[in-house]
C-alpha atoms as a PDB file:
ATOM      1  CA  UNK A   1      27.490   3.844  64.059  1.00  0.00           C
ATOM      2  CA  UNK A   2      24.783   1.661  63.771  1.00  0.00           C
ATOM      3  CA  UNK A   3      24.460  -0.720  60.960  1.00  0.00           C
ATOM      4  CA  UNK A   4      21.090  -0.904  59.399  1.00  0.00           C
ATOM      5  CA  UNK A   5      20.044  -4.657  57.861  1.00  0.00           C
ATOM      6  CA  UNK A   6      16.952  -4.562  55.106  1.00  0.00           C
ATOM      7  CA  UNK A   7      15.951  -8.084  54.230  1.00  0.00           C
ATOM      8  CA  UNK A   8      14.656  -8.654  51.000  1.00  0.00           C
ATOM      9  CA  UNK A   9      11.061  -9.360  50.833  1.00  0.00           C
ATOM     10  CA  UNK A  10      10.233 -12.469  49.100  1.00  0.00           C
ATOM     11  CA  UNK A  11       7.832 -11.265  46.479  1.00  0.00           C
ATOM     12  CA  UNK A  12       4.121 -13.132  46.965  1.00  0.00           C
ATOM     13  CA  UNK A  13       3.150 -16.245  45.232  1.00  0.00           C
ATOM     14  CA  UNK A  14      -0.307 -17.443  44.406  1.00  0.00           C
ATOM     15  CA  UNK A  15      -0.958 -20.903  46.169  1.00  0.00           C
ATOM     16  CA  UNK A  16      -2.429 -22.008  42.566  1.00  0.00           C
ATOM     17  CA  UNK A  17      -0.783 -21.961  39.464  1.00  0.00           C
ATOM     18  CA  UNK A  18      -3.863 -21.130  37.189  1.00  0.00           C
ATOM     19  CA  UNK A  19      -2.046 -21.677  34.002  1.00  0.00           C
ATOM     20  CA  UNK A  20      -1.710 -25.280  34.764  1.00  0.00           C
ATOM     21  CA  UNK A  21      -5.170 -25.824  35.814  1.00  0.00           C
ATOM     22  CA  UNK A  22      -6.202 -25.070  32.830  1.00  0.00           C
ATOM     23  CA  UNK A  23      -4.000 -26.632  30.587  1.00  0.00           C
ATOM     24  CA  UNK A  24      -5.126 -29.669  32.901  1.00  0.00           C
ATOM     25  CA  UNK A  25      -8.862 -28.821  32.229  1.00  0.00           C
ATOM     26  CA  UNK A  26      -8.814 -28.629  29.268  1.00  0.00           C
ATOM     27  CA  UNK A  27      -7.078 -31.733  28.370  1.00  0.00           C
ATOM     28  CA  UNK A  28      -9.409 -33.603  30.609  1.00  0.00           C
ATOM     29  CA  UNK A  29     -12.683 -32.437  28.806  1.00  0.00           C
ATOM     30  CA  UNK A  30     -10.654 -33.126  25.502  1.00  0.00           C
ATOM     31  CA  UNK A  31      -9.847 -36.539  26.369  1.00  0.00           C
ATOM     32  CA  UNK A  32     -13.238 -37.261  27.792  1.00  0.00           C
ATOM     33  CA  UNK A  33     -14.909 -36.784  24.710  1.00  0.00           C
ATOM     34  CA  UNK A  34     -12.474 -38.547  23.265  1.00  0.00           C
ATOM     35  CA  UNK A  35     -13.465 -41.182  25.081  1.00  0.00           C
ATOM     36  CA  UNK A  36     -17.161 -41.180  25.364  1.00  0.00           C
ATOM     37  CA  UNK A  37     -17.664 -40.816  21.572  1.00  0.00           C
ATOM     38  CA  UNK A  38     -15.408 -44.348  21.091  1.00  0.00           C
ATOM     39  CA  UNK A  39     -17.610 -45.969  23.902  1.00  0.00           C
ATOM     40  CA  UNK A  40     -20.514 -44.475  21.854  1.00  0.00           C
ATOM     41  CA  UNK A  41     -19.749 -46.236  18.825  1.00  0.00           C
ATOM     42  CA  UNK A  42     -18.441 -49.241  20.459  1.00  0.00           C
ATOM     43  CA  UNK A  43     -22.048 -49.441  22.029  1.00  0.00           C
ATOM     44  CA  UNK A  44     -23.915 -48.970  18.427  1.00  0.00           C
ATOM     45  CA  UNK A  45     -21.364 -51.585  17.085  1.00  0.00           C
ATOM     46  CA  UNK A  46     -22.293 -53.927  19.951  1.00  0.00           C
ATOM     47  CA  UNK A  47     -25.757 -53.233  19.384  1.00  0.00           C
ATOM     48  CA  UNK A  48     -27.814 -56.301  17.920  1.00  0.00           C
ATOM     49  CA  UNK A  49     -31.698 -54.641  16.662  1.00  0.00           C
ATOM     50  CA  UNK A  50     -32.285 -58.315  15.980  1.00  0.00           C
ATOM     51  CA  UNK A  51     -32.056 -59.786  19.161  1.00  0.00           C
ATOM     52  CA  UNK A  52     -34.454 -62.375  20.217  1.00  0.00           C
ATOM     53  CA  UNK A  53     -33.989 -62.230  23.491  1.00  0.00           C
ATOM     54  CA  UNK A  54     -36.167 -59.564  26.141  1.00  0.00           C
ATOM     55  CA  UNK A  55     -35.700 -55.884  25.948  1.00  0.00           C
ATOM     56  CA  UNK A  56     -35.334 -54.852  29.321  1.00  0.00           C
ATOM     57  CA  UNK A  57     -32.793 -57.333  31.147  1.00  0.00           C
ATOM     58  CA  UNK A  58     -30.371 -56.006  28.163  1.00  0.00           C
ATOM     59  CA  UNK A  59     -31.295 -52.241  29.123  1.00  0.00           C
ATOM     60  CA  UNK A  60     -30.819 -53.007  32.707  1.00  0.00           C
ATOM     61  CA  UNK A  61     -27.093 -54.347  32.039  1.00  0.00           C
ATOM     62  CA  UNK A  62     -26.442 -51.877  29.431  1.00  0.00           C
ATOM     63  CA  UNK A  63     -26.765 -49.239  31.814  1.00  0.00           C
ATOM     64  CA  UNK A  64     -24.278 -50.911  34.226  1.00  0.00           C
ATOM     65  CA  UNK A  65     -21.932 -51.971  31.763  1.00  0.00           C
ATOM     66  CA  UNK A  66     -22.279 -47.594  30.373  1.00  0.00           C
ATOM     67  CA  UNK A  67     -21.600 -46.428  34.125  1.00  0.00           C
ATOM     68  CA  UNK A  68     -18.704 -48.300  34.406  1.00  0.00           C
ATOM     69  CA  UNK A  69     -16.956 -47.365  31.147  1.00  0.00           C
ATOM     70  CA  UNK A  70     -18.320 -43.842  32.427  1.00  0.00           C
ATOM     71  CA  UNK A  71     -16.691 -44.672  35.577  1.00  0.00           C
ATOM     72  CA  UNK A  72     -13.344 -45.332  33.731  1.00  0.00           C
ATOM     73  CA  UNK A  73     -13.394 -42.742  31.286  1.00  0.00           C
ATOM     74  CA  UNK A  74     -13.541 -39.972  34.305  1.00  0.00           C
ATOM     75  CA  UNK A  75     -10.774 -41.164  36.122  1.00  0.00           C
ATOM     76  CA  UNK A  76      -8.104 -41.682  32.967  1.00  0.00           C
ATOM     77  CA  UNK A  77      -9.002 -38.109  31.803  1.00  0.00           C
ATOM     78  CA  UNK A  78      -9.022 -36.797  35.226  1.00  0.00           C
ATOM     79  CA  UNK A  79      -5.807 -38.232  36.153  1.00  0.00           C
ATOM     80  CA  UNK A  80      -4.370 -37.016  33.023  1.00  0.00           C
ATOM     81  CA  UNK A  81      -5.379 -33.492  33.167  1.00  0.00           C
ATOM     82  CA  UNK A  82      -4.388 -33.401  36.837  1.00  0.00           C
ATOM     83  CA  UNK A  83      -0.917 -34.759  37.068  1.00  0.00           C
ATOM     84  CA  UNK A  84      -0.196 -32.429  33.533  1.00  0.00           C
ATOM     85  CA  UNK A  85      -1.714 -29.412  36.308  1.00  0.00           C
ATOM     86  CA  UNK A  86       0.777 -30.957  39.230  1.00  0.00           C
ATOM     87  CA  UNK A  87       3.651 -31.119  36.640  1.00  0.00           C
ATOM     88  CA  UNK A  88       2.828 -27.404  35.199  1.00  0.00           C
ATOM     89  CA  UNK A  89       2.324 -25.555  38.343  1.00  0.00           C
ATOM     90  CA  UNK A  90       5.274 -22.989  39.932  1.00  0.00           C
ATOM     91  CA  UNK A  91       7.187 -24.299  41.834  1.00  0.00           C
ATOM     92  CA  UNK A  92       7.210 -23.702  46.319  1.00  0.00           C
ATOM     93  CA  UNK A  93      10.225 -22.813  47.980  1.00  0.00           C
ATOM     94  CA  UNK A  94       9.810 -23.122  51.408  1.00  0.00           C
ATOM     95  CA  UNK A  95       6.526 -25.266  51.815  1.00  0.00           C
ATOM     96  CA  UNK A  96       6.275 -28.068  53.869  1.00  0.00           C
ATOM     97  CA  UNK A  97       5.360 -31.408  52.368  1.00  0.00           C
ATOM     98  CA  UNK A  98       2.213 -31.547  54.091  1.00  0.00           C
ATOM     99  CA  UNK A  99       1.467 -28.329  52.624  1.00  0.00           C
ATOM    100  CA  UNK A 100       2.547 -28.975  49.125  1.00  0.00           C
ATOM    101  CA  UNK A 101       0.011 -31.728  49.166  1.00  0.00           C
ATOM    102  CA  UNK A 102      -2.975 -29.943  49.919  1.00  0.00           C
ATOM    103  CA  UNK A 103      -1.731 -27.501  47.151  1.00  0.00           C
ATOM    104  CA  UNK A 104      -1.297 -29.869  44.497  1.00  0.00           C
ATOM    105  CA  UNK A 105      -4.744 -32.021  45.289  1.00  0.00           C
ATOM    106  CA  UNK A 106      -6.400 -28.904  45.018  1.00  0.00           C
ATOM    107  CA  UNK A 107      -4.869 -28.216  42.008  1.00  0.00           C
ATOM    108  CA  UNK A 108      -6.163 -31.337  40.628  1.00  0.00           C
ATOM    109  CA  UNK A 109      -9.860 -30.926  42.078  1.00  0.00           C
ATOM    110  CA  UNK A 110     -10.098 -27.574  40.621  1.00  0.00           C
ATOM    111  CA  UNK A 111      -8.520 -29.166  37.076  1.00  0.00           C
ATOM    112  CA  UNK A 112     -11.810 -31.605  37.523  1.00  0.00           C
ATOM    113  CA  UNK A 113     -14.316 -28.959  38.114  1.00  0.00           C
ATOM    114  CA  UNK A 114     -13.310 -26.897  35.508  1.00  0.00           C
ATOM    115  CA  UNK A 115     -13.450 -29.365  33.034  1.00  0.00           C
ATOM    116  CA  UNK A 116     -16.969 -30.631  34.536  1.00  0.00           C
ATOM    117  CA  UNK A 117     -18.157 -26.545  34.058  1.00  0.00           C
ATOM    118  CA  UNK A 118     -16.647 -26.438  30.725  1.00  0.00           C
ATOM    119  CA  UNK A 119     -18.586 -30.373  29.321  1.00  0.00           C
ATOM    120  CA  UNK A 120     -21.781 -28.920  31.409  1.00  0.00           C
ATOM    121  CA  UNK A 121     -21.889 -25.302  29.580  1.00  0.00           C
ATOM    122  CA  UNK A 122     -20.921 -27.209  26.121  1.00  0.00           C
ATOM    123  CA  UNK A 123     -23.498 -30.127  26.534  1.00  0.00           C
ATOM    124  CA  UNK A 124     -26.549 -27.786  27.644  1.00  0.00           C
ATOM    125  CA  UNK A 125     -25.703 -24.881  24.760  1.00  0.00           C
ATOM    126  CA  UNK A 126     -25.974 -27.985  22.321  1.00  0.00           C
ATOM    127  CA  UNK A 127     -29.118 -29.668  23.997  1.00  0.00           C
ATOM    128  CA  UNK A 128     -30.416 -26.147  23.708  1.00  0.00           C
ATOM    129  CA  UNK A 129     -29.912 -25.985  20.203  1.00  0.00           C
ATOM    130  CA  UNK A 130     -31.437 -29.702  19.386  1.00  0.00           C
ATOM    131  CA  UNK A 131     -34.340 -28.642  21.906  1.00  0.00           C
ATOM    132  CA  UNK A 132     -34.899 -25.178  19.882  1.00  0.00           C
ATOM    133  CA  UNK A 133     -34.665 -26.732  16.832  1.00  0.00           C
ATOM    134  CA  UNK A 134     -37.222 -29.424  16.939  1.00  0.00           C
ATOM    135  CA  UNK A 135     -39.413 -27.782  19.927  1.00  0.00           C
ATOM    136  CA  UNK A 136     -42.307 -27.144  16.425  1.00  0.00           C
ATOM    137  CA  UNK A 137     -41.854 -31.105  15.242  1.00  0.00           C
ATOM    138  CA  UNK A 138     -42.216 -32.214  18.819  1.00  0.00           C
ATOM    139  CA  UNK A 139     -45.221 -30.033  19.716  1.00  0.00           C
ATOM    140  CA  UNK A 140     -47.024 -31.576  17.079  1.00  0.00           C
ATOM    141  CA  UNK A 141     -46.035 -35.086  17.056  1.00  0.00           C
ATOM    142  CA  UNK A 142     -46.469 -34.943  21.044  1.00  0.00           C
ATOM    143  CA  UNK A 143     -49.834 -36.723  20.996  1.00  0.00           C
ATOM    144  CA  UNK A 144     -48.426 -38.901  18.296  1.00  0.00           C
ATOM    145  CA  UNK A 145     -45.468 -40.290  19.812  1.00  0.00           C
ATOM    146  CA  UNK A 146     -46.818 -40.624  23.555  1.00  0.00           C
ATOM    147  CA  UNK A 147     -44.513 -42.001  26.311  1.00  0.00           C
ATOM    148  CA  UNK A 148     -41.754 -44.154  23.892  1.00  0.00           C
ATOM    149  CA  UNK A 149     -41.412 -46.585  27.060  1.00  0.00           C
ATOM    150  CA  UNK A 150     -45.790 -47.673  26.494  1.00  0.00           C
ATOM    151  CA  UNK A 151     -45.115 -47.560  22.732  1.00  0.00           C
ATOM    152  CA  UNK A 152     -43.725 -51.429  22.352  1.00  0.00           C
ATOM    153  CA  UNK A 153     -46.538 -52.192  24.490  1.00  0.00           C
ATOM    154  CA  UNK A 154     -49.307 -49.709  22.806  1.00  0.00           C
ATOM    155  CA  UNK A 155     -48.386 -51.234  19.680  1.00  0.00           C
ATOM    156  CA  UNK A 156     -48.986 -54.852  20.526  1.00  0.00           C
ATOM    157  CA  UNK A 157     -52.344 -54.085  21.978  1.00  0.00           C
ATOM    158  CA  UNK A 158     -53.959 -52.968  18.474  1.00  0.00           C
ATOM    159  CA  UNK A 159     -51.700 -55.335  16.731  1.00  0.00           C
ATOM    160  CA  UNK A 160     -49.478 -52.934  14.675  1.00  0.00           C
ATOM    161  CA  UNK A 161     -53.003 -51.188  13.801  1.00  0.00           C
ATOM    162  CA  UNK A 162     -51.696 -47.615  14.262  1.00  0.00           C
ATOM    163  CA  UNK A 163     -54.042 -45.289  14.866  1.00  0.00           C
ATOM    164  CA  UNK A 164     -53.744 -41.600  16.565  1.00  0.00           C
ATOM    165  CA  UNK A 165     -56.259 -41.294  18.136  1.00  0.00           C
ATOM    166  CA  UNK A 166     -56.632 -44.756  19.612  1.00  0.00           C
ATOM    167  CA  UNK A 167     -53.163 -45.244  20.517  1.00  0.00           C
ATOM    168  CA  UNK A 168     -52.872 -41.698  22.100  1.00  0.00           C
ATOM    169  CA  UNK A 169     -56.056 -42.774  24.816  1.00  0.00           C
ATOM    170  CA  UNK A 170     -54.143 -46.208  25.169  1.00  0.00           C
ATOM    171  CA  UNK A 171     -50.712 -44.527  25.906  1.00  0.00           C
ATOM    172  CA  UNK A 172     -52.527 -41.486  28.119  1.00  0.00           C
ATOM    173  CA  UNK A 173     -54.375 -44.428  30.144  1.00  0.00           C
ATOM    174  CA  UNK A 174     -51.305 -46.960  30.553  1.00  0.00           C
ATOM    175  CA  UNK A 175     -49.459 -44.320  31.605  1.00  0.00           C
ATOM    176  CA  UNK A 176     -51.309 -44.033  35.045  1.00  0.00           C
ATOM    177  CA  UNK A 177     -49.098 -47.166  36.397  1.00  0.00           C
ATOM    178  CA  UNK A 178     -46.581 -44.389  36.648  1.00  0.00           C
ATOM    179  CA  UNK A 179     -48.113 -44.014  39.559  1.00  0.00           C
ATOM    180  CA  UNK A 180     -51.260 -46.024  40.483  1.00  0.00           C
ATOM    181  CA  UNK A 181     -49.858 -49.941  40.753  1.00  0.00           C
ATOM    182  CA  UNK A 182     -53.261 -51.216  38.713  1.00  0.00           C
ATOM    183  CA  UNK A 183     -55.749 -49.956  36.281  1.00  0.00           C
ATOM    184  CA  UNK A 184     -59.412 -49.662  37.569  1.00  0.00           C
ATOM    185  CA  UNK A 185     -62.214 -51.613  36.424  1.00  0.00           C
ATOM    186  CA  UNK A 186     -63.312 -48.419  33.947  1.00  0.00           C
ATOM    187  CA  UNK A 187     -60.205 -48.456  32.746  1.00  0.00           C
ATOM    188  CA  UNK A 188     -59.726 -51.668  31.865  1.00  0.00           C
ATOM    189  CA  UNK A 189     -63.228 -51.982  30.094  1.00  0.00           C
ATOM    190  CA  UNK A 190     -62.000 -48.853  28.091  1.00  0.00           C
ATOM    191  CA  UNK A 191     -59.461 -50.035  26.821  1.00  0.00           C
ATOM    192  CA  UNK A 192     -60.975 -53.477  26.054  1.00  0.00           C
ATOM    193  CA  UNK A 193     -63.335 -51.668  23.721  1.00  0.00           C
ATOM    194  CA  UNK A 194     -61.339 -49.570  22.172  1.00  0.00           C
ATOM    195  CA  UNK A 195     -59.337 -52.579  21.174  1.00  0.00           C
ATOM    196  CA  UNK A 196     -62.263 -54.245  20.410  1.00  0.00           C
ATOM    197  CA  UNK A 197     -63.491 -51.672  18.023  1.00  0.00           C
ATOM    198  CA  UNK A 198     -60.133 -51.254  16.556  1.00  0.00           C
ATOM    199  CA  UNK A 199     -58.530 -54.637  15.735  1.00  0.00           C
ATOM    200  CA  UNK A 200     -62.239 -56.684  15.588  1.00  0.00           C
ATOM    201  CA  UNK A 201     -61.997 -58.781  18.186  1.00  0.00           C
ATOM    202  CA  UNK A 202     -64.340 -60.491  20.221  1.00  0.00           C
ATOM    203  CA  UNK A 203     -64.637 -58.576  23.871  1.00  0.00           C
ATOM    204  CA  UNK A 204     -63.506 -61.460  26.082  1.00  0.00           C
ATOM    205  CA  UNK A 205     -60.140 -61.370  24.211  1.00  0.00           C
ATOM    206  CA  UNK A 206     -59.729 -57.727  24.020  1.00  0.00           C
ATOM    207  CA  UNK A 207     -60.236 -58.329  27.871  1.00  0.00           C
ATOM    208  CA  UNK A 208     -57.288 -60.607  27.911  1.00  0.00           C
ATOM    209  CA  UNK A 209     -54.836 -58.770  25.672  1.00  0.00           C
ATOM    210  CA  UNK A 210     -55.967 -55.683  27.961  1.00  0.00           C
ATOM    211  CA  UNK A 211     -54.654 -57.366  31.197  1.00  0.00           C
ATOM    212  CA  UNK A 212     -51.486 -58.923  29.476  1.00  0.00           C
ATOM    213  CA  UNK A 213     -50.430 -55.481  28.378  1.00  0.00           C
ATOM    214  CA  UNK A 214     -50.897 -53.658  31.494  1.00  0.00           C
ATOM    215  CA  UNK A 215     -48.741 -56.179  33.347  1.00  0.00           C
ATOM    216  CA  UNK A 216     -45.903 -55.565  30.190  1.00  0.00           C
ATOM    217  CA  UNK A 217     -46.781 -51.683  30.274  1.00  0.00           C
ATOM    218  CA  UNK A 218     -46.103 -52.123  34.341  1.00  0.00           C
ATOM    219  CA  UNK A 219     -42.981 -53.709  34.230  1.00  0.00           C
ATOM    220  CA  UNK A 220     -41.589 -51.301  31.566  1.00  0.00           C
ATOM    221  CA  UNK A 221     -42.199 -48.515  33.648  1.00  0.00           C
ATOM    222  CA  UNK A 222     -40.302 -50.123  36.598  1.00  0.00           C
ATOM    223  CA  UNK A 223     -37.639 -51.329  34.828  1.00  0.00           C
ATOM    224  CA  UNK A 224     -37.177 -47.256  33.276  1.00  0.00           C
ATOM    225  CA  UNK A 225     -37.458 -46.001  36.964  1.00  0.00           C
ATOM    226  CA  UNK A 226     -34.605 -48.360  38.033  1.00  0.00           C
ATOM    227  CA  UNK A 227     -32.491 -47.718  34.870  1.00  0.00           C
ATOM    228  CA  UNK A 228     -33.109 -43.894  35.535  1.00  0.00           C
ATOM    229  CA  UNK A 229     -31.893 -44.472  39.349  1.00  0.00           C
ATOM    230  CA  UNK A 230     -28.502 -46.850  38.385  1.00  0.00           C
ATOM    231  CA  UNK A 231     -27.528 -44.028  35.978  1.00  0.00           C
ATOM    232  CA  UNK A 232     -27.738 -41.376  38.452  1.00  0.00           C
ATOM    233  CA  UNK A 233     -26.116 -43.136  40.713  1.00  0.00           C
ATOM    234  CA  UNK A 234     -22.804 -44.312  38.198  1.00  0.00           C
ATOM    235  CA  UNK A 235     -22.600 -40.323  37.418  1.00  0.00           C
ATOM    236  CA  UNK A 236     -21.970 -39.281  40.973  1.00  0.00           C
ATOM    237  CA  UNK A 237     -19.919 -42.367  41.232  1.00  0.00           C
ATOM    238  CA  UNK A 238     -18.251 -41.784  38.012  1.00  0.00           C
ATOM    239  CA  UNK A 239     -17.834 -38.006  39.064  1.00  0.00           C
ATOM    240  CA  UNK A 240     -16.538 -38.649  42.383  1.00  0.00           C
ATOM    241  CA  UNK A 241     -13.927 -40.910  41.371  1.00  0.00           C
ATOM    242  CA  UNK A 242     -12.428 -38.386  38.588  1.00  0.00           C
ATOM    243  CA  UNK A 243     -12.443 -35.884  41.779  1.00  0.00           C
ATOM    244  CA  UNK A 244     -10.155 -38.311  43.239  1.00  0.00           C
ATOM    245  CA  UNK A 245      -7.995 -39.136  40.505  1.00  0.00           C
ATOM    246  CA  UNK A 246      -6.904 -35.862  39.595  1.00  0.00           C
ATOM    247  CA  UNK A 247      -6.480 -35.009  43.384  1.00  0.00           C
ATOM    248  CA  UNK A 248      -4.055 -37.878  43.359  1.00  0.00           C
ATOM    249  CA  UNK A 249      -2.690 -37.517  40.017  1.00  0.00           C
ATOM    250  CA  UNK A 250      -1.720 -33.971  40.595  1.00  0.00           C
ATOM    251  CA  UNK A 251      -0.168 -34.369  43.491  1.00  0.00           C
ATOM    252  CA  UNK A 252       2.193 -37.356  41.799  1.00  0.00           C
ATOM    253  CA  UNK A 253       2.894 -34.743  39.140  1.00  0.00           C
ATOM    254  CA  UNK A 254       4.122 -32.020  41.786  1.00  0.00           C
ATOM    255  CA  UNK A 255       5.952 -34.034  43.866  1.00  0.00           C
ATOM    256  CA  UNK A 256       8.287 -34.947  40.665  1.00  0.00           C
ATOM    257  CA  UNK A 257       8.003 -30.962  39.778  1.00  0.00           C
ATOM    258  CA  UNK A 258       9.529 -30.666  43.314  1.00  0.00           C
ATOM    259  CA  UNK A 259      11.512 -33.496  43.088  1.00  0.00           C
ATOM    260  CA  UNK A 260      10.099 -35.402  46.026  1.00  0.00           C
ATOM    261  CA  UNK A 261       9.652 -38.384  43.905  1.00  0.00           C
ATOM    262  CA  UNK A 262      11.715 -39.259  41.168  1.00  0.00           C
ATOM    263  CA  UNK A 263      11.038 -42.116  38.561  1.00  0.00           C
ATOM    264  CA  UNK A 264      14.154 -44.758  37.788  1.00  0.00           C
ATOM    265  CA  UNK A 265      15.623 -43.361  34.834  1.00  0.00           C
ATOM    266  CA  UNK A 266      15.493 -46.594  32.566  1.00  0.00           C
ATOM    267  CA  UNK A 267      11.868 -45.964  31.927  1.00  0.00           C
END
C-alpha cells in the first residue's frame, strides 16, 4: 500500500509589513514638525530687525544655513520612523539576507514617502485655507502692495512719500528687470518725473536717484532668483537624504528584528 505524504503549505506572507510603515510614517511627519517649528523659532529668535548691515548677503546665508537644518531635520525623522518600521515589521523565515535587505530598505522608503504624502496633503489643505481666507484682502491690496522684493527699493525712491498710485507705476516699471537687464530711456525719464513731481526735486536728481534704484531694484531681483534656486535645490537634497536614511535605518532595525545584528548588551 502506498503511503501518501501532504506537506503543509506555508500560508503566504506579504513582503511589507504595512502596520509598521505606518507607525514609521507617522512618527516621521510627527517628529518633523517637531523639528521645523523649533528651527522656526530658533530663526525668529536669531533674527536681528535692527541690523545695520545689507539685506541680501544675510538672505543669501539664511537660506543655506535653513537647507541645512532642513537637510538634518529629514534625515533624524526619517531614520527614526524607518528603523521603528524595520523593528515593527513580521518577521521572514526563510529569506536570504540579500533579500531581507531589499525588504527592509523598502520598508523604510515607503515609511519616507508616506510621511512626505501625509506633510504635502496637510501643508496644501492649510495653504488652501490661508489662500481662501485672505484671497478678498489680497485682491484689493494687490496694486497696493506690488512685488514686496521692489518695495525697499520703491520706497527709497519717493523717500518714504507713500503714495498708491505713484508707487504702484514705480513697482509695475522696476519690475521689468525681471526680465529685461536695463530700463529704456522712456522709462527712466518716467520715472524721473514721477519722482520729481512727487518728492519736489529738481529733475537732474530725480535722474540720479532713478539710476541708483534700478541698479538696487536689479540686484534684489537676482539675489531672489538665486535664493529661490538654493532652496529648491536643499529640498531635493534635503528629501533625498531622508530617502536614504530611512532606507538605511530600516534595514538596521530588521536586521536586529531578525537577529542578524545584535547590540552589546551594556548599552
Amino acid at each position: 500500500m502506498d503511503t501518501l505524504i501532504v506537506e503543509n503549505e506555508t500560508v503566504p506572507r506579504s513582503s511589507i509589513s504595512w502596520p509598521g510603515v505606518l507607525a514609521g510614517a507617522a512618527i516621521t511627519t510627527a517628529l518633523s514638525m517637531a523639528l521645523v517649528a523649533l528651527g522656526s523659532g530658533l530663526g525668529f529668535s536669531l533674527a536681528d530687525p535692527w541690523s545695520a548691515n545689507h539685506v541680501l548677503p544675510q538672505t543669501t546665508k539664511a537660506a543655506t544655513v535653513a537647507g541645512i537644518y532642513l537637510t538634518a531635520t529629514a534625515v533624524l525623522a526619517s531614520a527614526v520612523g524607518g528603523y521603528v518600521a524595520g523593528r515593527l515589521r513580521a518577521l521572514w523565515p526563510g529569506v536570504p539576507s540579500h533579500e531581507a535587505f531589499f525588504r527592509d530598505t523598502v520598508h523604510g522608503v515607503a515609511v519616507w514617502a508616506v510621511s512626505v504624502l501625509v506633510s504635502a496633503a496637510f501643508l496644501g489643505s492649510v495653504m488652501a485655507l490661508i489662500a481662501s481666507g485672505a484671497a478678498t484682502g489680497a485682491s484689493l491690496r494687490q496694486a497696493e502692495v506690488g512685488n514686496p522684493v521692489l518695495t525697499p527699493a520703491v520706497d527709497r525712491l519717493f523717500a518714504y512719500n507713500y503714495d498708491d498710485r505713484s508707487h504702484a507705476v514705480a513697482d509695475r516699471i522696476l519690475s521689468r528687470l525681471g526680465h529685461e537687464r536695463t530700463l529704456s530711456d522712456d522709462e527712466r525719464q518716467s520715472l524721473a518725473r514721477l519722482v520729481a513731481a512727487r518728492t519736489g526735486v529738481a529733475a537732474p536728481e530725480a535722474e540720479k536717484q532713478v539710476v541708483a534704484v534700478e541698479s538696487e531694484a536689479r540686484s534684489a531681483l537676482d539675489t531672489a532668483r538665486r535664493v529661490a534656486a538654493e532652496a529648491s535645490f536643499w529640498f531635493v537634497a534635503a528629501m533625498l537624504a531622508g530617502a536614504l536614511a530611512a532606507g538605511l535605518a530600516a534595514w538596521e532595525g530588521g536586521a536586529v528584528r531578525d537577529g542578524r545584528l545584535q547590540y552589546d548588551a551594556r548599552y
